[in-house]
PDB file of N, CA and C in Angstrom:
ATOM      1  N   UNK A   1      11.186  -9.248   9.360  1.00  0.00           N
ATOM      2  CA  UNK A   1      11.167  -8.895   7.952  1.00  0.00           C
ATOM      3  C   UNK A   1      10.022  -7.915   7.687  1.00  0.00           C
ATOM      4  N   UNK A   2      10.158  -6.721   6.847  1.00  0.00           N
ATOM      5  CA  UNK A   2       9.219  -6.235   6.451  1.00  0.00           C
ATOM      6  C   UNK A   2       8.561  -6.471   5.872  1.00  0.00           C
ATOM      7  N   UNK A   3       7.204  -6.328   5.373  1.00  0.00           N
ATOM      8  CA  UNK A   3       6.036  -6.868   4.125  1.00  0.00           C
ATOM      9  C   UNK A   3       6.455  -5.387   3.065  1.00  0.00           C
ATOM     10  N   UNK A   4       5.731  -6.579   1.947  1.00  0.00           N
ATOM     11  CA  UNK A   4       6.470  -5.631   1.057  1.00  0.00           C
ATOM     12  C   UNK A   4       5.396  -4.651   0.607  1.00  0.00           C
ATOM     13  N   UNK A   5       5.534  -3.549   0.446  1.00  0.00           N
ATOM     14  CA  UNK A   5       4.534  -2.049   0.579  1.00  0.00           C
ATOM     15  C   UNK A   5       3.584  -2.119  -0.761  1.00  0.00           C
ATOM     16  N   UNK A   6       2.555  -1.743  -0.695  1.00  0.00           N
ATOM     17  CA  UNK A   6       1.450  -1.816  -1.787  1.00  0.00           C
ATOM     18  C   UNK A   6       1.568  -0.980  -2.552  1.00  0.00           C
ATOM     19  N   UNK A   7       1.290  -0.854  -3.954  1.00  0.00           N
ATOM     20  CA  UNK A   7       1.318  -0.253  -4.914  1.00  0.00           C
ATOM     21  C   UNK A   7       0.638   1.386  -4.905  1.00  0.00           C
ATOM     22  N   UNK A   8       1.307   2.459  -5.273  1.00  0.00           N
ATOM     23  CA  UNK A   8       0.828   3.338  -4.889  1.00  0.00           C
ATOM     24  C   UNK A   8      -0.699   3.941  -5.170  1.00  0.00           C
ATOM     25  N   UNK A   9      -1.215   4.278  -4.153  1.00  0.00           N
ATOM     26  CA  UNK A   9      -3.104   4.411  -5.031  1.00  0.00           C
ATOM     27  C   UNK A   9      -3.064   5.371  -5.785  1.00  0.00           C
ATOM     28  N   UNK A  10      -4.445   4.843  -6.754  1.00  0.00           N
ATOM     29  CA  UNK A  10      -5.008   5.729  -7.640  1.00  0.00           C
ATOM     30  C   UNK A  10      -5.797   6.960  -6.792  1.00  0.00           C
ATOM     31  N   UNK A  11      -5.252   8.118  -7.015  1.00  0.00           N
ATOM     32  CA  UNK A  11      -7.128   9.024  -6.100  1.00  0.00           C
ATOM     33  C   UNK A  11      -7.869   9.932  -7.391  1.00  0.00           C
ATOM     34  N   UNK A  12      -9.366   9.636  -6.970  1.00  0.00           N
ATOM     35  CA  UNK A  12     -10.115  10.172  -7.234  1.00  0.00           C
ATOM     36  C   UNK A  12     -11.137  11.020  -6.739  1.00  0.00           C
ATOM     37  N   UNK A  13     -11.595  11.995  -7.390  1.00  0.00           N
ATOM     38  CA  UNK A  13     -12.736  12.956  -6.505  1.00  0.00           C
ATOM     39  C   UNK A  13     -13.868  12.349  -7.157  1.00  0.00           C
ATOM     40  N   UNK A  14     -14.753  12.839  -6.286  1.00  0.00           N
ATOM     41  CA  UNK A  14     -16.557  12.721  -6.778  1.00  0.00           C
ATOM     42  C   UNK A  14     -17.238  12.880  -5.457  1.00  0.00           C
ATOM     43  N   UNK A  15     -18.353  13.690  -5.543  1.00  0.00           N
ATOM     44  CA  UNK A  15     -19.378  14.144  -4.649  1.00  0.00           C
ATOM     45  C   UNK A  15     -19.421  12.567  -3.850  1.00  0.00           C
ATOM     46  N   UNK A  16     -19.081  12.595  -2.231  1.00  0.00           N
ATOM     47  CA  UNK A  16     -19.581  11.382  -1.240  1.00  0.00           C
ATOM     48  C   UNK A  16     -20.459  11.008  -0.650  1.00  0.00           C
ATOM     49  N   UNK A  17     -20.890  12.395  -0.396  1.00  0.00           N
ATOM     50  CA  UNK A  17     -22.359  12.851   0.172  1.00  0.00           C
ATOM     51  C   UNK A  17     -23.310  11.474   0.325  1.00  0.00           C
ATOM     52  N   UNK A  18     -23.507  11.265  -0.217  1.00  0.00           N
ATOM     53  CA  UNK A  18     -24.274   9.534  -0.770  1.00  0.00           C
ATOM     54  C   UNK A  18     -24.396   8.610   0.211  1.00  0.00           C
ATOM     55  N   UNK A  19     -22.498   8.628   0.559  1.00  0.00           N
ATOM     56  CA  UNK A  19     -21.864   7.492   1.366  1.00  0.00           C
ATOM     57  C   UNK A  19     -22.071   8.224   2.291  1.00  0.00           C
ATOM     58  N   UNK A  20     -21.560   9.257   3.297  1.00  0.00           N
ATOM     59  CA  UNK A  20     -21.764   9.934   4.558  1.00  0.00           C
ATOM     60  C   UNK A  20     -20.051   9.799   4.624  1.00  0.00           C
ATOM     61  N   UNK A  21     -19.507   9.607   3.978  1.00  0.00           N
ATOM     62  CA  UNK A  21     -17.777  10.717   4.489  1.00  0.00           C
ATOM     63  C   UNK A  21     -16.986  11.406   3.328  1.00  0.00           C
ATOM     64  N   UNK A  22     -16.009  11.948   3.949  1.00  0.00           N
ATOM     65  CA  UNK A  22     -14.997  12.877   3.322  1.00  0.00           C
ATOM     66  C   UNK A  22     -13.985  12.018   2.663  1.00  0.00           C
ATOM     67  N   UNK A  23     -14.307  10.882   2.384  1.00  0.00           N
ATOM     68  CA  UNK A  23     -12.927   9.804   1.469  1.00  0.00           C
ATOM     69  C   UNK A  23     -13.258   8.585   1.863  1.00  0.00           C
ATOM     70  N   UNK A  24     -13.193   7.605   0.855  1.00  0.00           N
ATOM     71  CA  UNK A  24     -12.977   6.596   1.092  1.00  0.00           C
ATOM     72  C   UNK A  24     -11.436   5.610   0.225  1.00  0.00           C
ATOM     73  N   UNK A  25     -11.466   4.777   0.808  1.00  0.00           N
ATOM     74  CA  UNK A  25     -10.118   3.700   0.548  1.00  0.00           C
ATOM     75  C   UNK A  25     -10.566   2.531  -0.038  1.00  0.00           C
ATOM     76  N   UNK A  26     -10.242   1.962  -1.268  1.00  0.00           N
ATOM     77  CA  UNK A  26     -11.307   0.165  -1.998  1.00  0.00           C
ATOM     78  C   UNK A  26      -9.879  -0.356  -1.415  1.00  0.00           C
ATOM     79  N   UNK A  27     -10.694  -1.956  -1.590  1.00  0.00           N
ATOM     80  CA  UNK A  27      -9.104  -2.624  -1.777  1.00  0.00           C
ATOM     81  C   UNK A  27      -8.486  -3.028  -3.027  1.00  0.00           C
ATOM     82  N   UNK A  28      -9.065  -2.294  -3.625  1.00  0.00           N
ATOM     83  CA  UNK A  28      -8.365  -2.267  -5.327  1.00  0.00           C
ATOM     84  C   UNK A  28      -7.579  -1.260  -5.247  1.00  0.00           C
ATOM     85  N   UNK A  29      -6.783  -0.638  -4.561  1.00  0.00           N
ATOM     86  CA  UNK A  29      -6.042   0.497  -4.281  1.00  0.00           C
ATOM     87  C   UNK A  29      -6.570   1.713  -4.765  1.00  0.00           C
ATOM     88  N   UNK A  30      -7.973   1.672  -4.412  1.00  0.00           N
ATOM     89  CA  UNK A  30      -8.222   3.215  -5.631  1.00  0.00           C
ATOM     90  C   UNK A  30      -8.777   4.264  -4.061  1.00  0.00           C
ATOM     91  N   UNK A  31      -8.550   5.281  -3.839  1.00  0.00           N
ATOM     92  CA  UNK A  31      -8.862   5.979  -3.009  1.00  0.00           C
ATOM     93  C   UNK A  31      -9.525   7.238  -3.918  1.00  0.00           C
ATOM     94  N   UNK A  32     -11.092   7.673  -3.238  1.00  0.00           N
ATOM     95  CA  UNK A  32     -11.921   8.488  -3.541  1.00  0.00           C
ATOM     96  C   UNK A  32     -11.972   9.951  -2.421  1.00  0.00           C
ATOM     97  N   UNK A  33     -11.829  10.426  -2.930  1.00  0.00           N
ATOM     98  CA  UNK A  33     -11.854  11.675  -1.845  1.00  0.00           C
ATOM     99  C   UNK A  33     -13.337  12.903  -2.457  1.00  0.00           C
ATOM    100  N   UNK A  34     -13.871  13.469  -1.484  1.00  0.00           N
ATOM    101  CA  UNK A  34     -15.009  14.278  -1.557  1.00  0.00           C
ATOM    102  C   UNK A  34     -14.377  15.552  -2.687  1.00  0.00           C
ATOM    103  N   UNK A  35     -15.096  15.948  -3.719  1.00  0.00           N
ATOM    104  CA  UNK A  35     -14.440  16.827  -4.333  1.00  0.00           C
ATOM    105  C   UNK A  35     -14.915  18.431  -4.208  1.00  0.00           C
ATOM    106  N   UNK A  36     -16.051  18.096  -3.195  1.00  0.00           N
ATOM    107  CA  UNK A  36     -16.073  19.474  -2.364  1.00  0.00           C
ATOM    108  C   UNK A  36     -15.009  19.852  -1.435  1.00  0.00           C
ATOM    109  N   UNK A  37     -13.827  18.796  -0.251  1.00  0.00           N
ATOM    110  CA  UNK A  37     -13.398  19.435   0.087  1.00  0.00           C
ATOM    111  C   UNK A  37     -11.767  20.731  -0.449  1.00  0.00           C
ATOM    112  N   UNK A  38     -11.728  21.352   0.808  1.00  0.00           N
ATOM    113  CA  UNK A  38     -10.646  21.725   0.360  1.00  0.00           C
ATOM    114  C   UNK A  38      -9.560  21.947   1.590  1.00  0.00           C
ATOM    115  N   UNK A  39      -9.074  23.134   1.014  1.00  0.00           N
ATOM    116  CA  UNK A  39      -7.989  23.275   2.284  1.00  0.00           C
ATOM    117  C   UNK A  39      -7.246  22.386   3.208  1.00  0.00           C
ATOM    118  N   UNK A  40      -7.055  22.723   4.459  1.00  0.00           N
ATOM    119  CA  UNK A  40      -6.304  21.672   5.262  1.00  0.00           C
ATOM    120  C   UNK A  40      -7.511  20.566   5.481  1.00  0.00           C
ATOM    121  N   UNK A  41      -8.572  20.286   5.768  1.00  0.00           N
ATOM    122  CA  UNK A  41      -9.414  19.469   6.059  1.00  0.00           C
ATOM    123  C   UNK A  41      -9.077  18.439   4.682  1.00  0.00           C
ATOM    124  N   UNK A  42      -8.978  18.920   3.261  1.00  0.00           N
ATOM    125  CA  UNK A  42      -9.047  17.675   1.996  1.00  0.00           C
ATOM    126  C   UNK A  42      -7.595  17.107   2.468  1.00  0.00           C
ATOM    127  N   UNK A  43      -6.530  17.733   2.888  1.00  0.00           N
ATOM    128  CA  UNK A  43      -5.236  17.437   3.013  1.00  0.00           C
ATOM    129  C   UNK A  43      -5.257  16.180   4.208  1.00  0.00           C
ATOM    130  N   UNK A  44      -5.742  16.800   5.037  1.00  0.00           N
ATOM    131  CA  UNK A  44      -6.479  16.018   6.455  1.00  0.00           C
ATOM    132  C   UNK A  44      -7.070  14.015   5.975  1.00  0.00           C
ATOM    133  N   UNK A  45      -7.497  14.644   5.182  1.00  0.00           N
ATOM    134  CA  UNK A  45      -8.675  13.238   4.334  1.00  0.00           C
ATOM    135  C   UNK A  45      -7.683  12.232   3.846  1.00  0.00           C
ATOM    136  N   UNK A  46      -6.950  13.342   2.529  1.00  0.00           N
ATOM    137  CA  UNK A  46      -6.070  12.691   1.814  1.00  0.00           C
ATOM    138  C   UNK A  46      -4.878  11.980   2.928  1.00  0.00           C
ATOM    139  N   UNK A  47      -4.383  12.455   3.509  1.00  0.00           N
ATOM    140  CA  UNK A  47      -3.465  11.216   4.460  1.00  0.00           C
ATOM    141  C   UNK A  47      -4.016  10.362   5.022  1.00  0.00           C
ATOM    142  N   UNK A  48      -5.359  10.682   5.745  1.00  0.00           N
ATOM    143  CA  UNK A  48      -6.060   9.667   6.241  1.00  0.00           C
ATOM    144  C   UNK A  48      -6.424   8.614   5.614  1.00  0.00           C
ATOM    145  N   UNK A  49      -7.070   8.886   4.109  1.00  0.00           N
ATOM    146  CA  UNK A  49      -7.295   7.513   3.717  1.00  0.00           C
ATOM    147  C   UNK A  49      -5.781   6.708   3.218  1.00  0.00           C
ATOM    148  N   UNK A  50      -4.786   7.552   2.755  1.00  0.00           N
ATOM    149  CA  UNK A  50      -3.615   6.675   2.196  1.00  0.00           C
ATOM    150  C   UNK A  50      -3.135   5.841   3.809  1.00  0.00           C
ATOM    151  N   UNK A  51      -3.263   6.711   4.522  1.00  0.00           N
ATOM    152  CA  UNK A  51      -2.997   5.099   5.771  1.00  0.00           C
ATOM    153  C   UNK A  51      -3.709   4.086   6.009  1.00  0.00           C
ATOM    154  N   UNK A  52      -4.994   4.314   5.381  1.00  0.00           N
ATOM    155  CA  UNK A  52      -5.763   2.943   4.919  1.00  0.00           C
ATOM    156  C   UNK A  52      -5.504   2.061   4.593  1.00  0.00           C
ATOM    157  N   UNK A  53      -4.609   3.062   3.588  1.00  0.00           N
ATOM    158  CA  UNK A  53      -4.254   2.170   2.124  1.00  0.00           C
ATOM    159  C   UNK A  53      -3.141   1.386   2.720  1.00  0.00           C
ATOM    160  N   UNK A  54      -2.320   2.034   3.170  1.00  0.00           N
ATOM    161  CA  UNK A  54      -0.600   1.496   3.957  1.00  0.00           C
ATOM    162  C   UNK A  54      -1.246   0.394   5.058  1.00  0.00           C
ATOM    163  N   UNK A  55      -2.128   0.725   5.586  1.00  0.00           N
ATOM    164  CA  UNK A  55      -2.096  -0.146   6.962  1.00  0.00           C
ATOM    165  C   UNK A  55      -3.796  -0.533   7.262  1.00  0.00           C
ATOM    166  N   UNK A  56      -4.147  -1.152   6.224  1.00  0.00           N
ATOM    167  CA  UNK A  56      -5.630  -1.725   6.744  1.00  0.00           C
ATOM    168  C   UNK A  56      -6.054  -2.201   7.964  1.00  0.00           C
ATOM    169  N   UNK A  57      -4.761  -2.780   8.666  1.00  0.00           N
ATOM    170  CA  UNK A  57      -5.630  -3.721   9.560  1.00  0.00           C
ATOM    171  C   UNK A  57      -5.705  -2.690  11.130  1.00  0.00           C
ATOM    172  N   UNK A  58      -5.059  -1.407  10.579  1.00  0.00           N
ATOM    173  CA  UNK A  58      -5.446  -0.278  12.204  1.00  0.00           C
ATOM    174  C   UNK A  58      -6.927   0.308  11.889  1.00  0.00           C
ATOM    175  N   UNK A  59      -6.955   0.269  13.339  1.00  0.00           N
ATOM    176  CA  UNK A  59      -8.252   0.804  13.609  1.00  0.00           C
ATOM    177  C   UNK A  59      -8.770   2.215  13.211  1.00  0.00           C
ATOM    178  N   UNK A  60      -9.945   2.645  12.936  1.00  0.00           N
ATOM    179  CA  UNK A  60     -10.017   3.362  12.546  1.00  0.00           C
ATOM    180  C   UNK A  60     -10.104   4.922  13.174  1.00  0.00           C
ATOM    181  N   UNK A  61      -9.728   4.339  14.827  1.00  0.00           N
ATOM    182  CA  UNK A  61      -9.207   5.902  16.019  1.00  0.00           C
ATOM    183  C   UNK A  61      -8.165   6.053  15.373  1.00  0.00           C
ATOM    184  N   UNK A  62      -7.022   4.691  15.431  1.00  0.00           N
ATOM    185  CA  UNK A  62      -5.827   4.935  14.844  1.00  0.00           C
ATOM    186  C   UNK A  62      -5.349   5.870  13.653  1.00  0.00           C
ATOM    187  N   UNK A  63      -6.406   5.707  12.311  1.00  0.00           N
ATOM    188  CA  UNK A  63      -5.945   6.214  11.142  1.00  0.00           C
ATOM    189  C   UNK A  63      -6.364   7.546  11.467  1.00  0.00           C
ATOM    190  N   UNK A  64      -7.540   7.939  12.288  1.00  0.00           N
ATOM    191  CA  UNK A  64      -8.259   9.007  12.247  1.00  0.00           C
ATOM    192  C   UNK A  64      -7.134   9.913  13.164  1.00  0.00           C
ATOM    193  N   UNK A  65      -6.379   9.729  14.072  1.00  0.00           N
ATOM    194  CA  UNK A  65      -5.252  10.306  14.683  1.00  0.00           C
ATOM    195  C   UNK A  65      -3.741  10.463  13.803  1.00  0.00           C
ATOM    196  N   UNK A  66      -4.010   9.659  13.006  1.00  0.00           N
ATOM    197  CA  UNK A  66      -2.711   9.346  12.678  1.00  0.00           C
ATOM    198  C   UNK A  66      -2.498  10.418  11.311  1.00  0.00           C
ATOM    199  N   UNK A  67      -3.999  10.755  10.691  1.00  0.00           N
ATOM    200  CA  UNK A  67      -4.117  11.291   9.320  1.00  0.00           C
ATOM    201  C   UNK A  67      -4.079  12.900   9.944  1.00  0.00           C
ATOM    202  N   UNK A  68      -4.694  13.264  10.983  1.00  0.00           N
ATOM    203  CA  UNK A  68      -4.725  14.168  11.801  1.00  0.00           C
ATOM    204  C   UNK A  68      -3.188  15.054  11.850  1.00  0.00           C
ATOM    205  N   UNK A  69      -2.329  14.649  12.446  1.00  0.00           N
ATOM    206  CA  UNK A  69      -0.859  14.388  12.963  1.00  0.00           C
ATOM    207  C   UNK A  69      -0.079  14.718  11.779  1.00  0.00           C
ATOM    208  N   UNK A  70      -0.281  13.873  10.738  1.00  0.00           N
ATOM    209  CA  UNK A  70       0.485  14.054   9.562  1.00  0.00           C
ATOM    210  C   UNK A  70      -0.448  15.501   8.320  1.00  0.00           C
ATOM    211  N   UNK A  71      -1.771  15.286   8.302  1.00  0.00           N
ATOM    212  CA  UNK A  71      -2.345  16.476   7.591  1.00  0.00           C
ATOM    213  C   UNK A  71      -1.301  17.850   8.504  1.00  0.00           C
ATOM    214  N   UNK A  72      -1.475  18.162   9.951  1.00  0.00           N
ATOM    215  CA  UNK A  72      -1.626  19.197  10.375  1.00  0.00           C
ATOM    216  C   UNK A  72      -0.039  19.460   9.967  1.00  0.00           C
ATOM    217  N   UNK A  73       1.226  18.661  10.466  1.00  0.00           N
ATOM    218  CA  UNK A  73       2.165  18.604   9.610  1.00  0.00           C
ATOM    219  C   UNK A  73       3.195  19.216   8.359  1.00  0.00           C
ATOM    220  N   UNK A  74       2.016  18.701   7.552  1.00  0.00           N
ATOM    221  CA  UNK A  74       2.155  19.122   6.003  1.00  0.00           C
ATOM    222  C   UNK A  74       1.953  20.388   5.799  1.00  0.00           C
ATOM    223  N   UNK A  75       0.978  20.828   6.479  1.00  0.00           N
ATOM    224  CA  UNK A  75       0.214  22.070   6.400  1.00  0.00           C
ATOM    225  C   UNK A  75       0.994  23.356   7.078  1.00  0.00           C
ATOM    226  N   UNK A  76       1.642  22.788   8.019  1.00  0.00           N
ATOM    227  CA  UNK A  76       2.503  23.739   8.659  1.00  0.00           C
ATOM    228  C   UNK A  76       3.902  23.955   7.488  1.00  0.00           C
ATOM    229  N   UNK A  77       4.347  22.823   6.971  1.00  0.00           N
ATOM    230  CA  UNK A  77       5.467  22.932   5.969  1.00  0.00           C
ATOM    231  C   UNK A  77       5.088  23.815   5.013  1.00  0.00           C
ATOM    232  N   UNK A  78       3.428  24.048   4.624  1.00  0.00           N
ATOM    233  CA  UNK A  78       3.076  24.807   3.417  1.00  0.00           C
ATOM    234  C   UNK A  78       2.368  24.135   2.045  1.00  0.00           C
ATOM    235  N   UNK A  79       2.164  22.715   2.376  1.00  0.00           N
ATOM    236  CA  UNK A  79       1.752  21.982   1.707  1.00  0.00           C
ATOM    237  C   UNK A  79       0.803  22.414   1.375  1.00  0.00           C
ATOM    238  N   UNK A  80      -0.041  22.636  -0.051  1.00  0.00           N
ATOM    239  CA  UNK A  80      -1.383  23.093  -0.149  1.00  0.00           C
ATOM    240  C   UNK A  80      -1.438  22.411  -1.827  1.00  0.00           C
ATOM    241  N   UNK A  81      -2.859  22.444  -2.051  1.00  0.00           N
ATOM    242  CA  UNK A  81      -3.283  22.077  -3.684  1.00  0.00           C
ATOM    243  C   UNK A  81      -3.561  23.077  -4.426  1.00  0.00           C
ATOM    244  N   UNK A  82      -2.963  22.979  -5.350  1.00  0.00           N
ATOM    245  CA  UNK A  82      -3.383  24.082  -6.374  1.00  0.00           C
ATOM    246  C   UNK A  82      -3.629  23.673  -7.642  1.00  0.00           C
ATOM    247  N   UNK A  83      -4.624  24.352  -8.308  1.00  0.00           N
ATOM    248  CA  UNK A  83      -4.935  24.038  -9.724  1.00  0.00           C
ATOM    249  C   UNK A  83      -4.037  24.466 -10.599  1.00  0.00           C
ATOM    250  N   UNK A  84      -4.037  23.284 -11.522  1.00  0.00           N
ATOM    251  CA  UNK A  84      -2.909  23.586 -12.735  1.00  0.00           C
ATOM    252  C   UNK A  84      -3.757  24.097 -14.230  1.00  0.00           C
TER     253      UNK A  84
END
């Protein structure tokens, strides 16, 4: 049986610097991302921490490969952020 999937996170930016990384994941579903980054590296972040979010109990080579894989991915499709 599958478990049933967590509610989708909130993300937020704000300077991390503080903490020493590029995103973090609560278990209140709220995911923080550095609001200096950009480009493929924020894209990079942003998957990485939502597999946090999806799958807490992998390790953190795991997410760090796994956010890797799927950023580079996206990026090839054309995925990018833009201001509205």
């Amino acid at each position: 049986m599958i478990p049933p999937m967590p509610k989708p996170p909130t993300i937020t930016e704000r300077k991390l610097g503080k903490h020493g990384a590029h995103g973090l994941c609560w278990s209140d579903g709220t995911i923080e991302i550095d609001s200096r980054l950009r480009g493929k590296k924020r894209l990079e972040i942003v998957c990485h921490e939502i597999i946090h979010h999806l799958a807490p109990e992998w390790s953190e080579a795991k997410v760090l490969h796994a956010g890797r894989i799927m950023g580079n991915a996206l990026w090839k499709q054309g995925y990018r952020k833009t201001d509205s």
